[in-house]
C-alpha atoms as a PDB file:
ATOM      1  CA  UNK A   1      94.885  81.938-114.817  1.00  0.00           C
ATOM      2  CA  UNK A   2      95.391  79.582-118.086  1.00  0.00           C
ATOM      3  CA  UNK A   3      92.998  77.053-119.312  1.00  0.00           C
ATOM      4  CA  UNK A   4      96.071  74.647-118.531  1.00  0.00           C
ATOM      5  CA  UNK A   5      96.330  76.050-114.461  1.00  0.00           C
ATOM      6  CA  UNK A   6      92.715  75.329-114.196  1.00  0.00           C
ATOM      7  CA  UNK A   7      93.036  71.739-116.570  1.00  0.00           C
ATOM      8  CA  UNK A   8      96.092  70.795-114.059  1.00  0.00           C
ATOM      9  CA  UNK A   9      94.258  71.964-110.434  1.00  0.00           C
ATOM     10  CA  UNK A  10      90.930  70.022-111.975  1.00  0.00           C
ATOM     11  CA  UNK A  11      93.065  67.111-112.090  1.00  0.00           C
ATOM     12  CA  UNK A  12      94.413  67.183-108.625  1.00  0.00           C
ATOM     13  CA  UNK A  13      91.329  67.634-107.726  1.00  0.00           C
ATOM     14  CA  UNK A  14      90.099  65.116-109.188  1.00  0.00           C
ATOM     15  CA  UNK A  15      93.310  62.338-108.177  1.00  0.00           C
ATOM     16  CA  UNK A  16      92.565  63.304-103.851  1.00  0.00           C
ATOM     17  CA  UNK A  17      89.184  62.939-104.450  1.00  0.00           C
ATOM     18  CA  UNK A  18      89.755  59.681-105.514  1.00  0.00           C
ATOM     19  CA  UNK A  19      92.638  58.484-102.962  1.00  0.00           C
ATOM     20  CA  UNK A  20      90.309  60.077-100.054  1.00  0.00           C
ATOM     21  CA  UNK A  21      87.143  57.686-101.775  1.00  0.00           C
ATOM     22  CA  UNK A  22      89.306  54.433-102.518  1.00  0.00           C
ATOM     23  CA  UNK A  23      90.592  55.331 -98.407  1.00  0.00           C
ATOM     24  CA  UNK A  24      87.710  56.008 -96.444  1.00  0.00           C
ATOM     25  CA  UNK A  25      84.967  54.640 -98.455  1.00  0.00           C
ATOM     26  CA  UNK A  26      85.534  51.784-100.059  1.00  0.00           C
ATOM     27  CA  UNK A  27      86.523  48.002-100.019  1.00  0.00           C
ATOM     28  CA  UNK A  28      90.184  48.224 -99.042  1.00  0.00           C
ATOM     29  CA  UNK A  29      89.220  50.975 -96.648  1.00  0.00           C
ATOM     30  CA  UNK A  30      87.852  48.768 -93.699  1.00  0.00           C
ATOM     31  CA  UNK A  31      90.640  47.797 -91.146  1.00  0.00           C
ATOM     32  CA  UNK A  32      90.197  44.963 -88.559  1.00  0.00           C
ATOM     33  CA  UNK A  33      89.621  47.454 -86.090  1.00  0.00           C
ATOM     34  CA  UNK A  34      86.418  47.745 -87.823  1.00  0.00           C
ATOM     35  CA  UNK A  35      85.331  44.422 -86.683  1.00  0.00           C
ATOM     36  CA  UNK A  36      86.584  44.447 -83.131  1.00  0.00           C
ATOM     37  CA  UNK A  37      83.560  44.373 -81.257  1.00  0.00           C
ATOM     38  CA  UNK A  38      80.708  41.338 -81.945  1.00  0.00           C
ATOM     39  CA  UNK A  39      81.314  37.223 -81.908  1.00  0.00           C
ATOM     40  CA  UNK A  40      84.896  36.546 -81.874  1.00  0.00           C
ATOM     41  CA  UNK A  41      85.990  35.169 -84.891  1.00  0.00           C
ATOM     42  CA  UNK A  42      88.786  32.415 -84.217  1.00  0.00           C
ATOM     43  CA  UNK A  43      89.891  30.627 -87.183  1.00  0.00           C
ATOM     44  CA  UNK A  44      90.928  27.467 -85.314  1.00  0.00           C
ATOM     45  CA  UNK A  45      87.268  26.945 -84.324  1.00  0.00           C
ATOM     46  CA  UNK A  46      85.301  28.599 -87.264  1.00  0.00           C
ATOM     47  CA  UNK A  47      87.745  26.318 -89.239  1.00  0.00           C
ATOM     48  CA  UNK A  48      87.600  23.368 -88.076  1.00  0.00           C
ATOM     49  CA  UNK A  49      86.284  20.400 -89.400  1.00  0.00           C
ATOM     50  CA  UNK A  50      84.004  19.786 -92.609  1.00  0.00           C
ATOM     51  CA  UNK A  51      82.692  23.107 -94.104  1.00  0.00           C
ATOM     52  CA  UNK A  52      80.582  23.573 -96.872  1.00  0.00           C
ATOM     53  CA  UNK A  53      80.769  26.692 -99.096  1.00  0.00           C
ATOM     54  CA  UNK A  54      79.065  28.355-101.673  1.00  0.00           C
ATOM     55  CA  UNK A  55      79.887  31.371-103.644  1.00  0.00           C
ATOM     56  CA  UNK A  56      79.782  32.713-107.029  1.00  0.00           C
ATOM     57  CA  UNK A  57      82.594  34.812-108.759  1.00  0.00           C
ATOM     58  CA  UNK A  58      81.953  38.498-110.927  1.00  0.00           C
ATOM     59  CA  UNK A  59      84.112  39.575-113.543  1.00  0.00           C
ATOM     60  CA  UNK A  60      85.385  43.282-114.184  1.00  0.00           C
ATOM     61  CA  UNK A  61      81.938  44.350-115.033  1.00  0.00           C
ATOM     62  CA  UNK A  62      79.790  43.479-112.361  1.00  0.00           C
ATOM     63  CA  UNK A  63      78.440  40.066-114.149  1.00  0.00           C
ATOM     64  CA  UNK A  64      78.589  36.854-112.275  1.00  0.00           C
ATOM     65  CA  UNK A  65      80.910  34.661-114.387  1.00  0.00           C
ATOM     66  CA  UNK A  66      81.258  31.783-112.355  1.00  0.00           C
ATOM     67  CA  UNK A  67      79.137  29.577-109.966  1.00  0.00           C
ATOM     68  CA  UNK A  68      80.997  26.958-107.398  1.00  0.00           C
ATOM     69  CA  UNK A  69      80.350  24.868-104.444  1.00  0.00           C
ATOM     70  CA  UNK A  70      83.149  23.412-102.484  1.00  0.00           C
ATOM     71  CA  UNK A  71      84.230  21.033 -99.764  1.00  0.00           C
ATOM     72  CA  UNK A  72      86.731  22.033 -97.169  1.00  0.00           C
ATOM     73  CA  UNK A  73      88.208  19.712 -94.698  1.00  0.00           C
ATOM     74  CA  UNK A  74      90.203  22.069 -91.766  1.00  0.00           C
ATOM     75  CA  UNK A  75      92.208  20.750 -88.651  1.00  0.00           C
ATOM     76  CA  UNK A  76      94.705  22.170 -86.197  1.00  0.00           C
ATOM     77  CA  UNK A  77      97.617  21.470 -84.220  1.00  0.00           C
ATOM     78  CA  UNK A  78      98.128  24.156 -81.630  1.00  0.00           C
ATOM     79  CA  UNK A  79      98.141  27.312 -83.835  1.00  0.00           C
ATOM     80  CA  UNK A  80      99.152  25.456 -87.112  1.00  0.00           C
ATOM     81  CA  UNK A  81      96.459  24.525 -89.329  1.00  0.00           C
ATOM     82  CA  UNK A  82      95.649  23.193 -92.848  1.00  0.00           C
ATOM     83  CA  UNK A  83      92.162  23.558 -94.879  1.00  0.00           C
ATOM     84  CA  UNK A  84      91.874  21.615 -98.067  1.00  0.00           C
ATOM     85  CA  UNK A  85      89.637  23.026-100.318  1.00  0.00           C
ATOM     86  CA  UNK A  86      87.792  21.236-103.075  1.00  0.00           C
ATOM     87  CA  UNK A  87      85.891  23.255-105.191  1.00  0.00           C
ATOM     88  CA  UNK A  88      82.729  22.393-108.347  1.00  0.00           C
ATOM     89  CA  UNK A  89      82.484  25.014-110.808  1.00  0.00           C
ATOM     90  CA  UNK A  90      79.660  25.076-112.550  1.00  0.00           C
ATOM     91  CA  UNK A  91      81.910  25.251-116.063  1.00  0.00           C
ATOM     92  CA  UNK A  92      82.528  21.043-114.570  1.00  0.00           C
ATOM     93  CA  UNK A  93      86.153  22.526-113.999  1.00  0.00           C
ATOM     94  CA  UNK A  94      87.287  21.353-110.117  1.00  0.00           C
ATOM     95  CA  UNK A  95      89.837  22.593-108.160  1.00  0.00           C
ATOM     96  CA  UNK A  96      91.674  21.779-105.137  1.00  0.00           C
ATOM     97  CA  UNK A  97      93.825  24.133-103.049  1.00  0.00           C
ATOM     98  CA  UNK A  98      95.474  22.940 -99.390  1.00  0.00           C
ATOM     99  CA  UNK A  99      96.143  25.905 -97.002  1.00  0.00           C
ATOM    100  CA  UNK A 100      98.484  26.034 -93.852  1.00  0.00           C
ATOM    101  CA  UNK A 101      97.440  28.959 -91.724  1.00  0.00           C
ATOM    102  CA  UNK A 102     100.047  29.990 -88.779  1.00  0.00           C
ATOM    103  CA  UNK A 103      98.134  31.734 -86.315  1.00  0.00           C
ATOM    104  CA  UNK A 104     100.606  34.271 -84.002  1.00  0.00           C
ATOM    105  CA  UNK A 105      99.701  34.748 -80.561  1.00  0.00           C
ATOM    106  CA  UNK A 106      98.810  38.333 -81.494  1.00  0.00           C
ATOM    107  CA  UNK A 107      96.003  37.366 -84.061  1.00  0.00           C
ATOM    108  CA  UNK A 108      98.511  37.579 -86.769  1.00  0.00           C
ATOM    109  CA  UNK A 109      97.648  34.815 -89.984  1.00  0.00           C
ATOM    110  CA  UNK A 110     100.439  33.612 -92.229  1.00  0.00           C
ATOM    111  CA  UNK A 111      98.755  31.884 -94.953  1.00  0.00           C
ATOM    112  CA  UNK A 112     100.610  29.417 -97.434  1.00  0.00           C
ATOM    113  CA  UNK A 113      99.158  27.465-100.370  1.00  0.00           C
ATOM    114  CA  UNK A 114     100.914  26.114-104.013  1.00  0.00           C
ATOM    115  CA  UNK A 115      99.330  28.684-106.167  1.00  0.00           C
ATOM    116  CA  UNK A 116      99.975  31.474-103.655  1.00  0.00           C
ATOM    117  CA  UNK A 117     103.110  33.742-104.410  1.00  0.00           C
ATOM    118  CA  UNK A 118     104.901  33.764-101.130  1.00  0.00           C
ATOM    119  CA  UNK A 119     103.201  33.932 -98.009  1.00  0.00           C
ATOM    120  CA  UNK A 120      99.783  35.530 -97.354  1.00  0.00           C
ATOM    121  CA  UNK A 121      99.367  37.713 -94.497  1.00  0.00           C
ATOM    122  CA  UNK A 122      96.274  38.649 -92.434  1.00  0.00           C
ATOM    123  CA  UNK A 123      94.817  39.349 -89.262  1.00  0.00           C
ATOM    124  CA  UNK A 124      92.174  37.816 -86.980  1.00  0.00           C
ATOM    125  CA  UNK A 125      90.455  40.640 -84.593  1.00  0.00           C
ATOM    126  CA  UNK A 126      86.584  40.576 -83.207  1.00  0.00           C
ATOM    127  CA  UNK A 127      84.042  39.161 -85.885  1.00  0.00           C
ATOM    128  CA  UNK A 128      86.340  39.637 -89.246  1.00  0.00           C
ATOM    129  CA  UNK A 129      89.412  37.601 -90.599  1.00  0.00           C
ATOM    130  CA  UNK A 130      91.283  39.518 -93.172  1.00  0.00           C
ATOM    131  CA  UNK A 131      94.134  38.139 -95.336  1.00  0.00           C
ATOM    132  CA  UNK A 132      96.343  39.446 -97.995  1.00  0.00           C
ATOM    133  CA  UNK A 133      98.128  37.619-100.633  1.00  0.00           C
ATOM    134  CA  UNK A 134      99.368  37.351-104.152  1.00  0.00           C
ATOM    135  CA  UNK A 135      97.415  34.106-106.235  1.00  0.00           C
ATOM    136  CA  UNK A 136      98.701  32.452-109.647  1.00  0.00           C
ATOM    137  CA  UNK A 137      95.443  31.379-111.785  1.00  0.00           C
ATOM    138  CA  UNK A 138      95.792  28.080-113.175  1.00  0.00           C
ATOM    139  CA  UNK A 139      97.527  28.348-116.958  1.00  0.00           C
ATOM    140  CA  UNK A 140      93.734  27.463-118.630  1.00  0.00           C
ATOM    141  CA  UNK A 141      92.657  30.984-116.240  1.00  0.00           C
ATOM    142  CA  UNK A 142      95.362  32.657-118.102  1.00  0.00           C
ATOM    143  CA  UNK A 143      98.590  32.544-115.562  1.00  0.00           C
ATOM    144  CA  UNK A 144      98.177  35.578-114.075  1.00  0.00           C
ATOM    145  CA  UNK A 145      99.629  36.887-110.385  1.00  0.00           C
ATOM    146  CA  UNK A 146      96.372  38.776-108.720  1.00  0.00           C
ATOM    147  CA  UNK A 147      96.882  40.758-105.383  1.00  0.00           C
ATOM    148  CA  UNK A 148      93.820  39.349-103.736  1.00  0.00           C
ATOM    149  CA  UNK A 149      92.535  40.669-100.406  1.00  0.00           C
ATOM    150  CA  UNK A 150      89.616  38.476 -98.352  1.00  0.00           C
ATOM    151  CA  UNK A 151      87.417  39.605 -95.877  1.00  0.00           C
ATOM    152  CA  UNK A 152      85.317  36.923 -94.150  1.00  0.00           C
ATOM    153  CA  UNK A 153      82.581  38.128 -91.272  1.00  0.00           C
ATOM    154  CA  UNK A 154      81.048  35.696 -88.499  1.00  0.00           C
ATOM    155  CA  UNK A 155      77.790  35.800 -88.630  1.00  0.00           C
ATOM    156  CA  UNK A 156      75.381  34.880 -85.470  1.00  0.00           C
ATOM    157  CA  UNK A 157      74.779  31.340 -86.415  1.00  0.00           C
ATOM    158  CA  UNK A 158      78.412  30.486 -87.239  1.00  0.00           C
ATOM    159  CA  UNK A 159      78.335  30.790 -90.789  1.00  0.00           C
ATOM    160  CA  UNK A 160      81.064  33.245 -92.809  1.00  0.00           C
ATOM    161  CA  UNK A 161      80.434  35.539 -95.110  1.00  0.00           C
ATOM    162  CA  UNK A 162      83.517  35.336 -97.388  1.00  0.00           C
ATOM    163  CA  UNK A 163      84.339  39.165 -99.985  1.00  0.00           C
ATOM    164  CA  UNK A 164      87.120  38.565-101.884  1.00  0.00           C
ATOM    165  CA  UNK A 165      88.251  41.178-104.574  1.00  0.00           C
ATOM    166  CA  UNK A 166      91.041  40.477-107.111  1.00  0.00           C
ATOM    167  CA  UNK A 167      93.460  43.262-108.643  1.00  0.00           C
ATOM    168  CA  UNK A 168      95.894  43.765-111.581  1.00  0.00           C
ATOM    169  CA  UNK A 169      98.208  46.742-111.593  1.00  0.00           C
ATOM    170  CA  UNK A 170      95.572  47.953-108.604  1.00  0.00           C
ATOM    171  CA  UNK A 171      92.508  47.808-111.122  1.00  0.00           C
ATOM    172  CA  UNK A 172      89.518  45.000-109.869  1.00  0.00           C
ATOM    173  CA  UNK A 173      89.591  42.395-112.284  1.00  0.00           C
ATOM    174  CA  UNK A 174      87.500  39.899-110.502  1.00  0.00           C
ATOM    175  CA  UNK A 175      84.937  40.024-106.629  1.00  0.00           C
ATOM    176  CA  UNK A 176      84.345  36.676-105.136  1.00  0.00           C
ATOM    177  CA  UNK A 177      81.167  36.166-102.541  1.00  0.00           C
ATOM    178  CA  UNK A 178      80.855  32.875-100.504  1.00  0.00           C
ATOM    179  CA  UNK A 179      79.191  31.585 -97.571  1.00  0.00           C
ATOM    180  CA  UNK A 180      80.844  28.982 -95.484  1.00  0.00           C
ATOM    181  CA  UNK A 181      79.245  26.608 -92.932  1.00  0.00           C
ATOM    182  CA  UNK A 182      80.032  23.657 -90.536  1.00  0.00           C
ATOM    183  CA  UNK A 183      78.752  21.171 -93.009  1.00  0.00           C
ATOM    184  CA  UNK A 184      76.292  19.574 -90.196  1.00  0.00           C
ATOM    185  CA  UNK A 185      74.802  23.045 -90.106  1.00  0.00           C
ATOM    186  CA  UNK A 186      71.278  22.879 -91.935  1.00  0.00           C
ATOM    187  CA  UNK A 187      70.298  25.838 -94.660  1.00  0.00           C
ATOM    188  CA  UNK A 188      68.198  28.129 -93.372  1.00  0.00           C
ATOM    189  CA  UNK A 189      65.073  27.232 -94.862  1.00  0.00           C
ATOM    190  CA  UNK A 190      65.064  23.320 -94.421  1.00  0.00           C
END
């Protein structure tokens, strides 16, 4: 064999190792079958109401680049819904973002907001929500169109865990983490 044969099968080797990783072990490998057993996770009571939520954003390296807190304000009627969000960054910047979630009789989410391109999609199944969709940054953020993918987990106590990544041409540019509460629901340690 040539040093290109062996150059070429390294690098096939190398490409399935990499679609088998980013498949079965990684962020976008979990499916909401993952999540079916546990609390039930239904968005029209988990939001509901005033929520408070904290979270803090990393950039492309791993290094926290922004801190927020926010203010949500969720109601439904029947299996429409809409969340405003206001969010604190700790740059002063704030931010406010209104969502109308269509919940399908199947568990299905649509999920429309301004700066999302077209609608969202996601699913509601056991203790995880996940939803899909395309968001425009703000022109100051730079304008771009991220393919953004959030996971959110119920935990015992009623508080989410919210994992959001954000790609570019399917490379992570940005991870969000949050935790989201009723807002009558005390912190832990008072």
């Amino acid at each position: 064999m040539s040093i290109l044969t062996y150059i070429l099968i390294g690098g096939a080797i190398v490409a399935a190792v990499m679609v088998l990783k980013s498949r079965y072990m990684s962020f976008q490998a979990q499916t909401s079958a993952d999540y079916a057993d546990g609390p039930v996770f239904d968005i029209r009571e988990q939001f509901n109401g005033p929520i408070a939520c904290e979270g803090v954003i990393y950039g492309p390296t791993g290094r926290v680049t922004s801190r927020f807190v926010a203010d949500f304000e969720a109601s439904w009627d029947g299996n429409v819904g809409t969340m405003t969000e206001t969010f604190q960054y700790d740059s002063g910047n704030t931010q406010q973002r209104v969502w109308t979630l269509t919940l399908g009789n199947d568990g299905g989410i649509k999920a429309e907001a301004p700066d999302v391109v077209g609608t969202g999609t996601g699913k509601q199944q056991g203790s995880a929500v996940l939803l899909t969709y395309r968001i425009k940054l703000a022109d100051e953020a730079g304008g771009h169109v991220l393919d953004t993918t959030d996971w959110m987990y119920l935990m015992a106590n009623g508080s989410i865990m919210n994992r959001s990544q954000f790609r570019k041409f399917g490379i992570k540019v940005a991870e969000l983490v949050a935790t989201m509460r009723p807002k009558d629901q005390a912190y832990a340690g008072e």
